[in-house]
C-alpha atoms as a PDB file:
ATOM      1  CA  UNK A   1      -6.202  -9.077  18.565  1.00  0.00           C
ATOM      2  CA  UNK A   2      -2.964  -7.798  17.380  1.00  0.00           C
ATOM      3  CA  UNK A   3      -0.331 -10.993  15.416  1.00  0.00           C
ATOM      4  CA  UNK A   4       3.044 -10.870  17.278  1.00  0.00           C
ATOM      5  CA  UNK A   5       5.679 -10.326  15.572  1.00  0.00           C
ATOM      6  CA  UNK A   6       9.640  -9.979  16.383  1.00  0.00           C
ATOM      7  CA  UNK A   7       9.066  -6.544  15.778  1.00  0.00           C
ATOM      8  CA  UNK A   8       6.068  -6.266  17.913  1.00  0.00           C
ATOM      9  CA  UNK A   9       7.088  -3.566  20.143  1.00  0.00           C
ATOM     10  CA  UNK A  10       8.978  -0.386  18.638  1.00  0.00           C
ATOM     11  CA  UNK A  11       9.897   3.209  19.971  1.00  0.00           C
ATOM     12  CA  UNK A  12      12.532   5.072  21.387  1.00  0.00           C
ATOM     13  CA  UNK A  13      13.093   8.002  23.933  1.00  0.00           C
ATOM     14  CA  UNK A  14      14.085  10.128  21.353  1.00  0.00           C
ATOM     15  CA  UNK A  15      11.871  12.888  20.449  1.00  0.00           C
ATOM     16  CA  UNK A  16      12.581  14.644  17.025  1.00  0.00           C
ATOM     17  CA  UNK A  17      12.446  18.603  17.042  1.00  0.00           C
ATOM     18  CA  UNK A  18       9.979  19.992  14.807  1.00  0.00           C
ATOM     19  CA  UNK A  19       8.103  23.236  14.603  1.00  0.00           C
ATOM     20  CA  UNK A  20       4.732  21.972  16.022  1.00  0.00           C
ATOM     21  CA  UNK A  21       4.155  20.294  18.302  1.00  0.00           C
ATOM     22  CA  UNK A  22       4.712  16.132  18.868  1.00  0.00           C
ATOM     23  CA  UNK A  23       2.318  13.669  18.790  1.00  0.00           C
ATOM     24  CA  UNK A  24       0.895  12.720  22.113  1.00  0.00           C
ATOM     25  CA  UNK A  25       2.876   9.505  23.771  1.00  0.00           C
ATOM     26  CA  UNK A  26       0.568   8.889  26.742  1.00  0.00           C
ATOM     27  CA  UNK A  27      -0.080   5.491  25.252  1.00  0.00           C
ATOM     28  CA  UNK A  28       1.054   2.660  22.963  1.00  0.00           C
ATOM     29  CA  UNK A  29      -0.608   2.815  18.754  1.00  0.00           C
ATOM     30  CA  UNK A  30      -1.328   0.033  17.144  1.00  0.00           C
ATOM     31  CA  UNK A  31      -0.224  -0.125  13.321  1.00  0.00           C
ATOM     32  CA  UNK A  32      -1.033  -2.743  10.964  1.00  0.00           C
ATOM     33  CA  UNK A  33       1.214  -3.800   7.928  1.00  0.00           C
ATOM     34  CA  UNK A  34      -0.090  -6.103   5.208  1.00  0.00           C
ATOM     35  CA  UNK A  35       2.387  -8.189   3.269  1.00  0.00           C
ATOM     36  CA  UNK A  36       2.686  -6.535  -0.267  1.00  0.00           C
ATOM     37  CA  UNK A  37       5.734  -6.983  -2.403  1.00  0.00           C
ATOM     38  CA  UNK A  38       8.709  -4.062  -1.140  1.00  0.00           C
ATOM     39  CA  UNK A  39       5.900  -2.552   1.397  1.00  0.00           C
ATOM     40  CA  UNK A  40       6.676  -5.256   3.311  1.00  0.00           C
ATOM     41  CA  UNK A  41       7.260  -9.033   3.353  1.00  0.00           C
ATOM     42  CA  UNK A  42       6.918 -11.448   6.349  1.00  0.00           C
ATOM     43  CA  UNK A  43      10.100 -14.014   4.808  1.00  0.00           C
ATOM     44  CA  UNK A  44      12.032 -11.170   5.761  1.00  0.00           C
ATOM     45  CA  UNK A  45      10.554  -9.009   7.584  1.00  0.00           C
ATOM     46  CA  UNK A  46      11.683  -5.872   6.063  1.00  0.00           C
ATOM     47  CA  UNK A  47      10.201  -3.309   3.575  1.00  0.00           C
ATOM     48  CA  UNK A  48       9.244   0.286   2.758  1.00  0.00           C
ATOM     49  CA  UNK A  49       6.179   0.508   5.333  1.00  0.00           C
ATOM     50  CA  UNK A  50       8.506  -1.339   8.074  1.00  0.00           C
ATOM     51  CA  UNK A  51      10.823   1.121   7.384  1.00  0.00           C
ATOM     52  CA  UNK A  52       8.187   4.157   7.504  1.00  0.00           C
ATOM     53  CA  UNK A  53       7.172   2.581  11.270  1.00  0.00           C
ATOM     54  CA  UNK A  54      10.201   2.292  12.252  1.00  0.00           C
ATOM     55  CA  UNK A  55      10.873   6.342  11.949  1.00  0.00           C
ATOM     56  CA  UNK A  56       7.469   7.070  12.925  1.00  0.00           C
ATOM     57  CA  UNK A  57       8.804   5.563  16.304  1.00  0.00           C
ATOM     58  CA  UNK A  58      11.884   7.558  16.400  1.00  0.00           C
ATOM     59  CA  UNK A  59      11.112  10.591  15.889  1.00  0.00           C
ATOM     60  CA  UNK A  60       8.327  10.143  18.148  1.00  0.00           C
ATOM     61  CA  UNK A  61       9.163   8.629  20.733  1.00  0.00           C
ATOM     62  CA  UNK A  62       5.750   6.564  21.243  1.00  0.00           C
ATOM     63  CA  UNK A  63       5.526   3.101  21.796  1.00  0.00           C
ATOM     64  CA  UNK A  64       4.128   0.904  18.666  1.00  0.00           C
ATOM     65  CA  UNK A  65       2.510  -2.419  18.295  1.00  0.00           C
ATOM     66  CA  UNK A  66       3.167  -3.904  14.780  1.00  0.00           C
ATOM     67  CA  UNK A  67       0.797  -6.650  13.701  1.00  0.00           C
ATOM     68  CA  UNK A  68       0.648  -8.500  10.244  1.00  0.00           C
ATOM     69  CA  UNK A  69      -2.627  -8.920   8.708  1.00  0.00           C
ATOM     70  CA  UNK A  70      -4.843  -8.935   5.774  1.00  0.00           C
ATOM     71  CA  UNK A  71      -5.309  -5.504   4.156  1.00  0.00           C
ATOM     72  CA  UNK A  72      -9.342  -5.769   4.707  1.00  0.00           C
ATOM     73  CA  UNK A  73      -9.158  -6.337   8.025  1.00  0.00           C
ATOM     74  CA  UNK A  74      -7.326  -3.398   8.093  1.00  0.00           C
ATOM     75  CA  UNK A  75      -9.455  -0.967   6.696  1.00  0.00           C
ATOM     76  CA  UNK A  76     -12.126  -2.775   9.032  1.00  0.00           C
ATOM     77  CA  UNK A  77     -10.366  -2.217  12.394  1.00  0.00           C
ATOM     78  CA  UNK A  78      -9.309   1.165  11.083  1.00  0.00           C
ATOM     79  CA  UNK A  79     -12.967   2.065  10.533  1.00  0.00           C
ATOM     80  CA  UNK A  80     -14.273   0.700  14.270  1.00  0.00           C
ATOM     81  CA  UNK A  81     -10.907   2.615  15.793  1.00  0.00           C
ATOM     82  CA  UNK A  82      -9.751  -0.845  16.738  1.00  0.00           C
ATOM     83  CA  UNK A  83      -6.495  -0.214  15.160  1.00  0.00           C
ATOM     84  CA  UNK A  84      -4.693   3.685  15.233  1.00  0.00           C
ATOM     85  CA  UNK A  85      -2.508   3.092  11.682  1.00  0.00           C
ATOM     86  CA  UNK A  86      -1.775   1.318   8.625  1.00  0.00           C
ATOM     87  CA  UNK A  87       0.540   2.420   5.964  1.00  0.00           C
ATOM     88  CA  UNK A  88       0.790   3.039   2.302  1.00  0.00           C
ATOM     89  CA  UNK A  89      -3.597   3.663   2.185  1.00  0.00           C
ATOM     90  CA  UNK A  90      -4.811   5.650  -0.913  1.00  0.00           C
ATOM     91  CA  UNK A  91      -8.157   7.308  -0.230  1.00  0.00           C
ATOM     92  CA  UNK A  92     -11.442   7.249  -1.314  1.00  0.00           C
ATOM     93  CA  UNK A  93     -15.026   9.249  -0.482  1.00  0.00           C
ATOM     94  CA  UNK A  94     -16.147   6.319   1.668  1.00  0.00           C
ATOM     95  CA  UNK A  95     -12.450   6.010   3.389  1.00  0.00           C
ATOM     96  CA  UNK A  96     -12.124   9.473   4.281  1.00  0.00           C
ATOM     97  CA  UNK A  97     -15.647   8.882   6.573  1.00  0.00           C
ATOM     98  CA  UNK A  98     -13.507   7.224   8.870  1.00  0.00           C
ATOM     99  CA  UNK A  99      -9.500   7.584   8.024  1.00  0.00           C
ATOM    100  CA  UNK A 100      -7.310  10.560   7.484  1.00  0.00           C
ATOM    101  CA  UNK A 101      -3.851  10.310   5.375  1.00  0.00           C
ATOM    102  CA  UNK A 102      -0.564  11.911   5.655  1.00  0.00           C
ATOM    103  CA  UNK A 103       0.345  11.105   2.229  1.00  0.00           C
ATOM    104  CA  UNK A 104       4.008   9.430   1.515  1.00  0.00           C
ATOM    105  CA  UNK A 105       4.751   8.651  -1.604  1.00  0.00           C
ATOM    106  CA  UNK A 106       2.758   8.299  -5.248  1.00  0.00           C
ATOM    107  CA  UNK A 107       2.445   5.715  -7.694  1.00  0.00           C
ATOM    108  CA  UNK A 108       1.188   4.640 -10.987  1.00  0.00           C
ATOM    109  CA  UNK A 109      -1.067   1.305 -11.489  1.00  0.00           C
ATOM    110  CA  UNK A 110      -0.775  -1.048 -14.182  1.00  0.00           C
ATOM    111  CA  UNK A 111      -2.197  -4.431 -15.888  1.00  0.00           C
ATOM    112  CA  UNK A 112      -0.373  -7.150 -16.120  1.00  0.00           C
ATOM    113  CA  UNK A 113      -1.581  -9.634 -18.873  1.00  0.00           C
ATOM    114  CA  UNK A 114      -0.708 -13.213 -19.889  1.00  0.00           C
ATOM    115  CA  UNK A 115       0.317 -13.202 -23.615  1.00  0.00           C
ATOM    116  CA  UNK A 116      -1.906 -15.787 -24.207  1.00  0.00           C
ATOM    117  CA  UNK A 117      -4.892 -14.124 -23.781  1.00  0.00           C
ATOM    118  CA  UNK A 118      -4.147 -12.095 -26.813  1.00  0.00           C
ATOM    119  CA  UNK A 119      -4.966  -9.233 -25.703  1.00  0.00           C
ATOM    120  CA  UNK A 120      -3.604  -5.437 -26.759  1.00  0.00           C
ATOM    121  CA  UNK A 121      -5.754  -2.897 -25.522  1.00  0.00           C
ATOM    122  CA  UNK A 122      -7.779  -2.476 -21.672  1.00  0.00           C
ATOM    123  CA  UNK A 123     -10.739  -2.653 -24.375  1.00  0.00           C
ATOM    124  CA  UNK A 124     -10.269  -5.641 -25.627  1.00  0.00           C
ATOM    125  CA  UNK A 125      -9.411  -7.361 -22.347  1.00  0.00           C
ATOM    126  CA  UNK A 126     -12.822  -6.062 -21.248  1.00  0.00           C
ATOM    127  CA  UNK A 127     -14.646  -7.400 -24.314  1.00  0.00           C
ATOM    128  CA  UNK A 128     -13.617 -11.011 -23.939  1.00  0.00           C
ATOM    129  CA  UNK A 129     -15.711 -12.166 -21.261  1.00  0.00           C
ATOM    130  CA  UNK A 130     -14.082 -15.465 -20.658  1.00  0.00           C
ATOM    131  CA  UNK A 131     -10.930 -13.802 -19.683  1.00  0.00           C
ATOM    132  CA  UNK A 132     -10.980 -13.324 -15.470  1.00  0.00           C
ATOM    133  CA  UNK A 133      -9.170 -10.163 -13.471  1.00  0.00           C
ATOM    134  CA  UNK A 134      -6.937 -11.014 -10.040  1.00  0.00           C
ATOM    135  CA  UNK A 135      -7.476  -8.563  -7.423  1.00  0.00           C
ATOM    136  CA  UNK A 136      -6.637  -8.468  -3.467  1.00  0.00           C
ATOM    137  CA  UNK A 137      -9.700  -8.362  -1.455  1.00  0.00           C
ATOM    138  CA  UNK A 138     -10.454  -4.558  -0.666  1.00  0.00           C
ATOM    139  CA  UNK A 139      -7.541  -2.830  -3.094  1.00  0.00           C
ATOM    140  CA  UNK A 140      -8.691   0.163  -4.794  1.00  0.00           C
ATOM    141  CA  UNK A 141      -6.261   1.520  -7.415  1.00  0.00           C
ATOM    142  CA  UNK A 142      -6.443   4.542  -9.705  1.00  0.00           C
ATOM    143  CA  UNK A 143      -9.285   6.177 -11.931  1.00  0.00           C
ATOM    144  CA  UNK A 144      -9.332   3.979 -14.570  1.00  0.00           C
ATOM    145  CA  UNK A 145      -8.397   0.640 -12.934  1.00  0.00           C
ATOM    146  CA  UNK A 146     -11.269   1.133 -10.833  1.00  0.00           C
ATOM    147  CA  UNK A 147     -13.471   1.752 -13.245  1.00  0.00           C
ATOM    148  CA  UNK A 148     -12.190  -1.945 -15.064  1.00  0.00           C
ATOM    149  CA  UNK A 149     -12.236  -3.358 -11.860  1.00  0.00           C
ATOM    150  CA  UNK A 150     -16.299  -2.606 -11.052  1.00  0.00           C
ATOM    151  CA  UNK A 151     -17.354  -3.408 -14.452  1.00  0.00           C
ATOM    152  CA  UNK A 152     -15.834  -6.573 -14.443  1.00  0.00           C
ATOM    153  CA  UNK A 153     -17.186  -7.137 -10.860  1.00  0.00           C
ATOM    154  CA  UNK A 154     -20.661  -6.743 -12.461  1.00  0.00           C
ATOM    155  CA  UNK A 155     -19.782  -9.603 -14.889  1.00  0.00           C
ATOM    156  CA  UNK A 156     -18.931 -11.504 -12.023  1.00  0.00           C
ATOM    157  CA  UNK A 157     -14.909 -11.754 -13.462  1.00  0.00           C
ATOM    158  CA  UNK A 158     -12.764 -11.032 -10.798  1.00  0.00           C
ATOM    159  CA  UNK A 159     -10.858 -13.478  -8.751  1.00  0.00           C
ATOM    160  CA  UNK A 160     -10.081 -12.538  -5.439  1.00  0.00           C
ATOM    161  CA  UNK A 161      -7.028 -13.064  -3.129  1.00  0.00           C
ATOM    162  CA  UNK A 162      -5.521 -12.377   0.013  1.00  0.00           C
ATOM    163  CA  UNK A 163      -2.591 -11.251  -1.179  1.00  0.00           C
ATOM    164  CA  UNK A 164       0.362 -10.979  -3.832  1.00  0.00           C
ATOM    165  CA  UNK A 165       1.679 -13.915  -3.617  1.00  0.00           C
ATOM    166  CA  UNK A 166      -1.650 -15.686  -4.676  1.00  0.00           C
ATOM    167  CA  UNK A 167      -2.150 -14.019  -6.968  1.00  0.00           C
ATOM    168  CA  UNK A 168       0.898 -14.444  -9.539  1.00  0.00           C
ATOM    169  CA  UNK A 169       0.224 -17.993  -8.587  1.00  0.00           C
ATOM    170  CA  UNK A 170      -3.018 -18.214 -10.306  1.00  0.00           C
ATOM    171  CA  UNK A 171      -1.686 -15.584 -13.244  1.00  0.00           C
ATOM    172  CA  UNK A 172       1.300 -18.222 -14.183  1.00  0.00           C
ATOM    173  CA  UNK A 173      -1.221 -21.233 -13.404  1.00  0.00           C
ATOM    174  CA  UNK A 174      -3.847 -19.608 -16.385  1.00  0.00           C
ATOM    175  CA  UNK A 175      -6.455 -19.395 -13.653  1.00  0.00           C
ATOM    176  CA  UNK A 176      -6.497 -15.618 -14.096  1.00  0.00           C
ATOM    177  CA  UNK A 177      -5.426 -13.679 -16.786  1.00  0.00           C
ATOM    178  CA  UNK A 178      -4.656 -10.532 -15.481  1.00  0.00           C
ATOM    179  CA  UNK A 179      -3.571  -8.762 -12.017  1.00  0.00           C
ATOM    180  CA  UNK A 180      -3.026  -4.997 -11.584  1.00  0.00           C
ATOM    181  CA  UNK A 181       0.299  -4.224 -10.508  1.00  0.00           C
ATOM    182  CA  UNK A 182       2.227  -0.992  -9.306  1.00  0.00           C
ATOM    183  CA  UNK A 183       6.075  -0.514  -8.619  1.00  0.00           C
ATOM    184  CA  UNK A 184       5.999  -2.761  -5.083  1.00  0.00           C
ATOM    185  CA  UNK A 185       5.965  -5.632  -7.033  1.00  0.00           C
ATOM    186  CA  UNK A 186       8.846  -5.154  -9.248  1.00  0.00           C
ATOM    187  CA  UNK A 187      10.627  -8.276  -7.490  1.00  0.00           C
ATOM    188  CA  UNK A 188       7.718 -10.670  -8.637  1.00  0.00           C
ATOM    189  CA  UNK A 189       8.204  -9.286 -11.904  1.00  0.00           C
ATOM    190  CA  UNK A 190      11.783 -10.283 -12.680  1.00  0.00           C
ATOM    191  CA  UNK A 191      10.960 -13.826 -12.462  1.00  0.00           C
ATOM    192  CA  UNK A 192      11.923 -15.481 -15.789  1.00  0.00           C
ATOM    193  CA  UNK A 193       8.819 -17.010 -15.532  1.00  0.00           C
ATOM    194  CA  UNK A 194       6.225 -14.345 -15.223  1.00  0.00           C
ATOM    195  CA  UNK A 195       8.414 -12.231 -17.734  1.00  0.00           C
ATOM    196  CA  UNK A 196       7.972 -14.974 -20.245  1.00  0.00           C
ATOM    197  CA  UNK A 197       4.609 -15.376 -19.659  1.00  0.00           C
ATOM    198  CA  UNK A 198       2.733 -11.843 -19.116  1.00  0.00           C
ATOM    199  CA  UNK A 199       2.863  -8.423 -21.012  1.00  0.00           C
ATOM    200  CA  UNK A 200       1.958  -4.670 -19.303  1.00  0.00           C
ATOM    201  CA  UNK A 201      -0.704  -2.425 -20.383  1.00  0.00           C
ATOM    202  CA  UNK A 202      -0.894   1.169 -19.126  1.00  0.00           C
ATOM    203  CA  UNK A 203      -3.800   2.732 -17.430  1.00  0.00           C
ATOM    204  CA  UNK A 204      -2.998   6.377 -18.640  1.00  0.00           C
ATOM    205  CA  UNK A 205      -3.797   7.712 -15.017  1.00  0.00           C
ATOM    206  CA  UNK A 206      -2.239   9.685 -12.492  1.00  0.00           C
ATOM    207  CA  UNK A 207       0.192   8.781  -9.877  1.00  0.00           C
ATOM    208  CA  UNK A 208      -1.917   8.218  -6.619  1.00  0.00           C
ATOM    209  CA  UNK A 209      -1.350   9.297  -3.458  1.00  0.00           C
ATOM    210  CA  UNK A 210      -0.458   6.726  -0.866  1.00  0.00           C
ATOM    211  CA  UNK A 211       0.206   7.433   2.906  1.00  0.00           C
ATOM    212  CA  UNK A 212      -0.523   6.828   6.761  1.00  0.00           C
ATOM    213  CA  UNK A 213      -3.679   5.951   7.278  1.00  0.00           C
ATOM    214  CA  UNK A 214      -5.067   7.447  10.070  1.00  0.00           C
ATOM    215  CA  UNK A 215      -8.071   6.317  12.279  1.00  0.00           C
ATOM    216  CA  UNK A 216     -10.789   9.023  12.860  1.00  0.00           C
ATOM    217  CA  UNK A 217     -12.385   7.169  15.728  1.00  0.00           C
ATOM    218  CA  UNK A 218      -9.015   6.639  17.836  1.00  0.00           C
ATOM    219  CA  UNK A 219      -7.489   9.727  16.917  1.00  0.00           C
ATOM    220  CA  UNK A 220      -8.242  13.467  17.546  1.00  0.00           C
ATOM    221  CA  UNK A 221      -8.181  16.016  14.799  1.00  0.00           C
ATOM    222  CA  UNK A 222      -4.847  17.381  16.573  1.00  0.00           C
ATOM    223  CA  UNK A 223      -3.646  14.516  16.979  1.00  0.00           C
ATOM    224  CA  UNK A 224      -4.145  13.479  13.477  1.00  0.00           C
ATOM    225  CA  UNK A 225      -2.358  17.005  12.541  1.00  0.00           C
ATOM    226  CA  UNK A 226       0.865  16.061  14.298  1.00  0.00           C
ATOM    227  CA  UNK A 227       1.338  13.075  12.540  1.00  0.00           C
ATOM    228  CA  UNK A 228       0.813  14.206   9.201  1.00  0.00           C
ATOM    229  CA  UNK A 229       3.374  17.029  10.524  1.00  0.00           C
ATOM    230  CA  UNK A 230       5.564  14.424  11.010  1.00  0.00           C
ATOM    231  CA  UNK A 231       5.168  12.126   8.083  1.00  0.00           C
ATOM    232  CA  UNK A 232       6.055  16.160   6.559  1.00  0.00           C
ATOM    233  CA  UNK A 233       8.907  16.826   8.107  1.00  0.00           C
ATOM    234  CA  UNK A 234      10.408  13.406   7.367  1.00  0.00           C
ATOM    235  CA  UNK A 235       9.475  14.398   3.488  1.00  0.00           C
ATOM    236  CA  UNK A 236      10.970  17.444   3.803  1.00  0.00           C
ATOM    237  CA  UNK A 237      14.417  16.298   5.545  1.00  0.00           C
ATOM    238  CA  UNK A 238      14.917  13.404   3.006  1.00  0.00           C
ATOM    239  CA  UNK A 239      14.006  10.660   5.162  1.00  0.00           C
ATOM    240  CA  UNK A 240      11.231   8.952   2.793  1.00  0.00           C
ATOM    241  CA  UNK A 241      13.577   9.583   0.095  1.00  0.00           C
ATOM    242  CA  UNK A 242      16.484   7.733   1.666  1.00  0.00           C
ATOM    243  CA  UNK A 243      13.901   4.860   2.349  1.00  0.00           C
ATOM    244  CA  UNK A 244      13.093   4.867  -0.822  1.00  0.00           C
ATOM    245  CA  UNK A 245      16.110   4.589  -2.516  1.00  0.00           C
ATOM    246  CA  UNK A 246      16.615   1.169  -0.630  1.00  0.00           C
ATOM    247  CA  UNK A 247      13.965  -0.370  -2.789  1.00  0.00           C
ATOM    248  CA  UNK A 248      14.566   1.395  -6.119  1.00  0.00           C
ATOM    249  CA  UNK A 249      16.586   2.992  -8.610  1.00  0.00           C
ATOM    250  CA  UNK A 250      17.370   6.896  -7.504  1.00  0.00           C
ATOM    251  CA  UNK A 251      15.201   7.990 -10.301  1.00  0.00           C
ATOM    252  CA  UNK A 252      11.792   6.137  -9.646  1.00  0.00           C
ATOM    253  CA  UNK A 253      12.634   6.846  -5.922  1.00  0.00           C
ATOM    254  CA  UNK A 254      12.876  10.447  -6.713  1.00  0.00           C
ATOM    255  CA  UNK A 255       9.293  10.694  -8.934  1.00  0.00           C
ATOM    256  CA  UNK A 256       7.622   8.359  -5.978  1.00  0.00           C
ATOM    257  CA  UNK A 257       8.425  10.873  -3.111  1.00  0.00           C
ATOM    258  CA  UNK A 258       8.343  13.985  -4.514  1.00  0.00           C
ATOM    259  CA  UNK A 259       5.360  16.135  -3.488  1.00  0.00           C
ATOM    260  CA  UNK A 260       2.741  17.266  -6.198  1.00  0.00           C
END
């Protein structure tokens, strides 16, 4: 079921002290990542949720198999308790039915916009009905992006995609023109041609969480409760932070991890 990968098999004998107890290493988990900008990318297989998985194993000391796949299958084998994990999930009613989270980090969502569509408000992109949104099959994103995103869904405007990539394909190609963005895909963004091309407009909202996602049908509630005590106590120890600041400027890294 599970995509090998070179770094299909992860975990070490270590097992991290903490003040509850440690999750339960009776068995290999299963964790999915999906290739998304500095979360992770196959090229080189490295990135923040890599990174995440990789401590997850230390401190642990349980056995993972990594697999690469499409974020909706995720959230599918997630929900049937196929899969144990997935990283960097933001919750919703109908999510938390079947996942938990041990949140990570928070971010803020934005819209990227060709220039030609002449376009200076979220308003007036809306209004236009010829212009068409980009969005990666099963992403949900923050209050008001959401909100654009199911209206526009209505008027049949959105484009899907598979993944990031794709999608700043079709932005510079004029087949969309716009994509939501969020801090992950920063490295997409310095491209002299996307930056000559495209404009940002903000959403106004929140940061949203983001975090482990958990599977309610292949974990216990205790279970469950020692990992988010771990995904805490590498929050609390500066762990995320120092993964983190691989990826971005001290600063950002700072706002992204720091608790509410």
């Amino acid at each position: 079921m599970f995509a090998a990968l070179g770094f299909g098999l992860i975990g070490q004998a270590v097992q991290a002290q903490a003040p509850t107890p440690g999750p339960d290493c009776s068995r290999p988990f299963s964790l999915a990542l999906h290739e998304h900008g500095l979360l992770y990318s196959a090229a080189t297989g490295s990135g923040i949720d890599k990174d995440i998985a990789d401590e997850m194993a230390r401190r642990s000391g349980c056995k993972f198999f990594v697999s690469l796949m499409p974020r909706a299958r995720i959230w599918q084998l997630i929900e049937s308790g196929a899969l144990d994990f997935s990283l960097s999930g933001i919750s919703n009613p109908q999510r938390e039915k079947f996942a938990s989270f041990a949140w990570c980090f928070r971010n803020r969502y934005q819209l990227l916009l060709r220039r030609d569509a002449q376009v200076r408000t979220l308003e007036d992109f809306e209004r236009q009905r010829k212009l068409q949104l980009g969005v990666i099959r099963s992403f949900r994103y923050s209050e008001s992006a959401n909100r654009l995103v199911d209206r526009l869904a209505e008027q049949q405007r959105l484009v899907h995609a598979n993944g990031l990539t794709a999608l700043f394909d079709a932005l510079v190609a004029g087949q969309i023109q716009a994509m939501i963005i969020e801090p992950f895909d920063l490295p997409s963004l310095e491209s002299a041609r996307i930056r000559e091309q495209t404009q940002v407009l903000e959403f106004g909202d929140a940061p949203v969480p983001h975090g482990l996602i958990m599977s309610r049908a292949s974990l216990s509630d205790a279970e469950q409760a020692r990992w988010r005590a771990l995904i805490q106590d590498m929050q609390a120890d500066g762990s995320l932070l120092r993964i983190f600041e691989k990826y971005f400027k001290p600063e950002l890294a700072r706002a992204m991890v720091a608790r509410p």
